[in-house]
C-alpha atoms as a PDB file:
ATOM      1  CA  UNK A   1      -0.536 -21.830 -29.198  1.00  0.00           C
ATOM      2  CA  UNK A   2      -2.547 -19.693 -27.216  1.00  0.00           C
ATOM      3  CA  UNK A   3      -3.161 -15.708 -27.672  1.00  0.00           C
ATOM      4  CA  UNK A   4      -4.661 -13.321 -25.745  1.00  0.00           C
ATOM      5  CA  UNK A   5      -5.793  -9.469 -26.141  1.00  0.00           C
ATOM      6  CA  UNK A   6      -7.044  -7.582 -23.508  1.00  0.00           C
ATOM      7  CA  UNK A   7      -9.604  -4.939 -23.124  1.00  0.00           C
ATOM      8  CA  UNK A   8     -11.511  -2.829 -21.121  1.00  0.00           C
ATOM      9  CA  UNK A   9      -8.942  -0.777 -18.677  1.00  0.00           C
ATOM     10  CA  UNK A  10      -9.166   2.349 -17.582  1.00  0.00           C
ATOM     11  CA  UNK A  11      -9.635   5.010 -14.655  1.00  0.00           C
ATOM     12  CA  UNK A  12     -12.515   5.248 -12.446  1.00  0.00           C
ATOM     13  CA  UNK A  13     -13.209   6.068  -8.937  1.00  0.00           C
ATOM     14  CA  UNK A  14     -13.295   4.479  -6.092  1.00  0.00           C
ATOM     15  CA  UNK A  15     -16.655   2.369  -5.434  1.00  0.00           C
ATOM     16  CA  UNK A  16     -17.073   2.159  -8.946  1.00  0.00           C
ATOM     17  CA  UNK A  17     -17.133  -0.502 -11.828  1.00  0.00           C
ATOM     18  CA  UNK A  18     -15.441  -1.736 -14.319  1.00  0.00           C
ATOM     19  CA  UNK A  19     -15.544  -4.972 -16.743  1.00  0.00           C
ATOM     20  CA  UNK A  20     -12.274  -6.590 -18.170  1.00  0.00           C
ATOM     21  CA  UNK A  21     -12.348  -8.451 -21.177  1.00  0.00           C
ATOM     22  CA  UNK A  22      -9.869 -11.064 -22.391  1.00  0.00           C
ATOM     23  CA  UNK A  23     -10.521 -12.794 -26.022  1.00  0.00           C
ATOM     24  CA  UNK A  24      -8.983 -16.104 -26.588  1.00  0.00           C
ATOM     25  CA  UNK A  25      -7.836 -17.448 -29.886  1.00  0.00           C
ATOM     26  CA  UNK A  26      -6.921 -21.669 -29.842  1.00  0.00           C
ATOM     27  CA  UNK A  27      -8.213 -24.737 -31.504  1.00  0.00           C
ATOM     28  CA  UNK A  28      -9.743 -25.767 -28.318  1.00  0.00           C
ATOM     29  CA  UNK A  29      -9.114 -24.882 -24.324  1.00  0.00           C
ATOM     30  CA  UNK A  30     -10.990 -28.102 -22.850  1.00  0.00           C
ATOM     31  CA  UNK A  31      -9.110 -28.763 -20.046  1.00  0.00           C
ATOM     32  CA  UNK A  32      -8.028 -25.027 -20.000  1.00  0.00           C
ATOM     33  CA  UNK A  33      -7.674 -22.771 -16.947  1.00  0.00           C
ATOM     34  CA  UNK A  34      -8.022 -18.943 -17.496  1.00  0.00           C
ATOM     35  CA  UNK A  35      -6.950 -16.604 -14.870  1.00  0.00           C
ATOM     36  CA  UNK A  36      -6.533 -12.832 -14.379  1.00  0.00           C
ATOM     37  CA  UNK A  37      -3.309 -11.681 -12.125  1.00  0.00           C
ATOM     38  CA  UNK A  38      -2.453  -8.448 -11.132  1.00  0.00           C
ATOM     39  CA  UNK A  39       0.864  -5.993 -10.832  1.00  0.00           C
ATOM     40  CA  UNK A  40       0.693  -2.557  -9.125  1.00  0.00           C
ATOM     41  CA  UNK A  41       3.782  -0.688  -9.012  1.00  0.00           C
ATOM     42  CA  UNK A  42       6.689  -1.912  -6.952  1.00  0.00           C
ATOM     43  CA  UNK A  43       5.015  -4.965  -6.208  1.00  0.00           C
ATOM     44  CA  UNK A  44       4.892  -8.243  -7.371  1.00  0.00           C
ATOM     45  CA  UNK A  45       2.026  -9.760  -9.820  1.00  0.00           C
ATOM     46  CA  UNK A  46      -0.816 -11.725  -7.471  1.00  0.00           C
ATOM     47  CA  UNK A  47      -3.279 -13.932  -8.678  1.00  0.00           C
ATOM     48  CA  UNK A  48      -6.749 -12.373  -8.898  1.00  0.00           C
ATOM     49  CA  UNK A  49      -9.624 -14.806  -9.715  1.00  0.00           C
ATOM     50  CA  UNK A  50      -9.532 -18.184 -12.217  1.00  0.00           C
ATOM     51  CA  UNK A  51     -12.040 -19.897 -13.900  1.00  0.00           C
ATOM     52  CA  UNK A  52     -11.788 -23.464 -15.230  1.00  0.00           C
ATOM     53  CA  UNK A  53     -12.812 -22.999 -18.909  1.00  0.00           C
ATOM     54  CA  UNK A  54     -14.932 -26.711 -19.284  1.00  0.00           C
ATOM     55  CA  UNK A  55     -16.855 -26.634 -15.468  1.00  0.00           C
ATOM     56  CA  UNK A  56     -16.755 -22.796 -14.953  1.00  0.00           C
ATOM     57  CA  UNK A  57     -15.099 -23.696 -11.317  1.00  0.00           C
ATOM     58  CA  UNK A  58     -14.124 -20.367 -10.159  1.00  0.00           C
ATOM     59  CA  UNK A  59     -11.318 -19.123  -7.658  1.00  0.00           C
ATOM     60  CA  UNK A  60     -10.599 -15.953  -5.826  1.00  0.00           C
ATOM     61  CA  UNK A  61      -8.240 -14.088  -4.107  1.00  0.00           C
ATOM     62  CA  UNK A  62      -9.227 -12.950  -0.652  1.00  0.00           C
ATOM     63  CA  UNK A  63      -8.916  -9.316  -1.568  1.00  0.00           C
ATOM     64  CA  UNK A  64     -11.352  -9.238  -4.164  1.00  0.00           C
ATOM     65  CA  UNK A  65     -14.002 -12.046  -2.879  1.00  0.00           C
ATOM     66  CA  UNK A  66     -17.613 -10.856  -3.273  1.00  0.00           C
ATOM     67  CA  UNK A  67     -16.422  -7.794  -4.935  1.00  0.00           C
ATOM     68  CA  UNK A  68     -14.596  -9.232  -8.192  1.00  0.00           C
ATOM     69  CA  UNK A  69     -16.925 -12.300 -10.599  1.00  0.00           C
ATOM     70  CA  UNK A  70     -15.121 -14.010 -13.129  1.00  0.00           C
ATOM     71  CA  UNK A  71     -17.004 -15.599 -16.072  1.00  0.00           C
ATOM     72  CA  UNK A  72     -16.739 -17.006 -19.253  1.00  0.00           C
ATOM     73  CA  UNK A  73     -18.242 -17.058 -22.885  1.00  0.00           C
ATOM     74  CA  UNK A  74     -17.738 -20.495 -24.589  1.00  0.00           C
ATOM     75  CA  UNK A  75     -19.325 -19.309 -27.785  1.00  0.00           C
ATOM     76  CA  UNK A  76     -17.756 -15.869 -27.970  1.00  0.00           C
ATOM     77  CA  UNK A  77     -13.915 -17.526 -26.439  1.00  0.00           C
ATOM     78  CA  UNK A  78     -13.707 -14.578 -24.024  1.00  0.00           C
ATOM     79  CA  UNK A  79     -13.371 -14.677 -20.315  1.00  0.00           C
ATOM     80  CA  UNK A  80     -14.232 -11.360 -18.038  1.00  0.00           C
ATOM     81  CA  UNK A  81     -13.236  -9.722 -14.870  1.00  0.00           C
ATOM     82  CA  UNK A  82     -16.531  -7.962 -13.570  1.00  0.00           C
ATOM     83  CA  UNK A  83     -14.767  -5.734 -10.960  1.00  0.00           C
ATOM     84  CA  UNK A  84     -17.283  -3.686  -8.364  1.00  0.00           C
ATOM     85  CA  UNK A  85     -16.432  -1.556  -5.462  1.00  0.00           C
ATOM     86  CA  UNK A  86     -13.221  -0.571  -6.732  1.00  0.00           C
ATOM     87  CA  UNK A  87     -10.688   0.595  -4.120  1.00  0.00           C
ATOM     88  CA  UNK A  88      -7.607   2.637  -4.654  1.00  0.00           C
ATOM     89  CA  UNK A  89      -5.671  -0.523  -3.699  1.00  0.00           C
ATOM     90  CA  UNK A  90      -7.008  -2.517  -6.626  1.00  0.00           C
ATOM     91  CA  UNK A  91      -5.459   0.390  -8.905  1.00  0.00           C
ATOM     92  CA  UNK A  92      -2.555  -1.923 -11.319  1.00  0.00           C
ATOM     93  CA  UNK A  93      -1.708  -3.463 -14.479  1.00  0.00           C
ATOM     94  CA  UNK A  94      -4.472  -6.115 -14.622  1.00  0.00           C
ATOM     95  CA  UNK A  95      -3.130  -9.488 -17.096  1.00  0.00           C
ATOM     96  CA  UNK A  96      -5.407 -12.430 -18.116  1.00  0.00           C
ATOM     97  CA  UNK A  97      -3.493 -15.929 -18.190  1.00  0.00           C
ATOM     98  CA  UNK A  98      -4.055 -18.916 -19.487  1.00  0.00           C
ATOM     99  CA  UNK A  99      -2.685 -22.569 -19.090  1.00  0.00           C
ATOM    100  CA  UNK A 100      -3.778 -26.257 -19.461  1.00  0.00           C
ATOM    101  CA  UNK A 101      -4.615 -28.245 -16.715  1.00  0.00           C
ATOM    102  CA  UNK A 102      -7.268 -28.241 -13.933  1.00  0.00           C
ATOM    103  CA  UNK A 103      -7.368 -29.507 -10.176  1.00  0.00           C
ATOM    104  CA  UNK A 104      -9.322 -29.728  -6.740  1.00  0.00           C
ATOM    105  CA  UNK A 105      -6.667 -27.567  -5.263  1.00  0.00           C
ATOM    106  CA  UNK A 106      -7.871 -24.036  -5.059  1.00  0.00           C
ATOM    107  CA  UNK A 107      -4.459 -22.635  -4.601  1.00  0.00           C
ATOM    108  CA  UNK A 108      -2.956 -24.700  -7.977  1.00  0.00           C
ATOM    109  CA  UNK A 109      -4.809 -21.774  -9.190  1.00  0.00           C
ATOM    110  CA  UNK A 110      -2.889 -18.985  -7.897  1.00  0.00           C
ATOM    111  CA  UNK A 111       0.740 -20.251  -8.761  1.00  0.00           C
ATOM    112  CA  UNK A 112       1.419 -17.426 -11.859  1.00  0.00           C
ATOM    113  CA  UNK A 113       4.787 -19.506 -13.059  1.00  0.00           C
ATOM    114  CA  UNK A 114       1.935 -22.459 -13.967  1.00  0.00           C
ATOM    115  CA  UNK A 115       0.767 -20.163 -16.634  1.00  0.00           C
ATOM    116  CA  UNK A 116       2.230 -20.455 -19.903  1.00  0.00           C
ATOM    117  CA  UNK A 117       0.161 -17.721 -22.060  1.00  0.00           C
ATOM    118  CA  UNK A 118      -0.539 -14.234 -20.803  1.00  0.00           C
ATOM    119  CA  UNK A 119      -2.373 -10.864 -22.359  1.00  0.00           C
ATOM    120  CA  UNK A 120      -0.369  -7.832 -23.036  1.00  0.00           C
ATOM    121  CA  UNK A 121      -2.086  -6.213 -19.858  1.00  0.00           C
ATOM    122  CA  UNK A 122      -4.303  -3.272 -19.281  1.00  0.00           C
ATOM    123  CA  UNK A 123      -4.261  -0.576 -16.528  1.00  0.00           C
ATOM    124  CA  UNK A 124      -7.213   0.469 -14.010  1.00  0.00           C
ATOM    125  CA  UNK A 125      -6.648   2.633 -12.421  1.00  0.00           C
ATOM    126  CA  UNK A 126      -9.219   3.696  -9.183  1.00  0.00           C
ATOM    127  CA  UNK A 127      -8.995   7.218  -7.512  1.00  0.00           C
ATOM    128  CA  UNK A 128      -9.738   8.287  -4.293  1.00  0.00           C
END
């Protein structure tokens, strides 16, 4: 069983920062993928960024490329969303994900039903 807790949401304008924070409680998560997907209202939840927890392989979503790092701390069993140059379109519920299982296939990555454990969620929120 895998739990997660979120942190660091909140509101901040645009072309700002922010850093998400998702601490990860298992006996182990070799072979573990961790991800971070988002909702905004009315829509439906996209994938945002994954990291393989063993290599540190990491994927992004075209939207957020060069503007969104994903990282990890082995010893401290927390994964991060750095998040720079915020937009008002990157304003939604923000959820790290977790599920076992790796691959060469970037867009394995993005596939939210492949994700068995998720985070309560946390809003950002970016104004204009």
């Amino acid at each position: 069983q895998v739990q997660l807790v979120e942190s660091g949401g909140g509101l901040v304008q645009a072309g700002g920062s922010l850093r998400l924070s998702c601490l990860a409680s298992a006996r182990t998560f070799s072979s573990y993928t961790m991800g971070w997907f988002r909702q905004a209202p009315g829509k439906e939840r996209e994938f945002v960024a994954a990291i393989t927890w063993n290599g540190g392989n990491k994927y992004y979503a075209d939207s957020v490329k060069a503007r969104f790092t994903i990282s990890r701390d082995v010893a401290k069993n927390t994964f991060y969303l750095q998040m720079d140059s915020l937009k008002p379109e990157d304003t939604a519920v923000y959820y790290c994900a977790a599920k076992l299982g790796v691959s060469n296939n970037a867009a394995y990555y993005a596939r939210s039903t492949l994700y068995s454990y998720w985070g309560q969620g946390t809003q950002v929120t970016v104004s204009s």
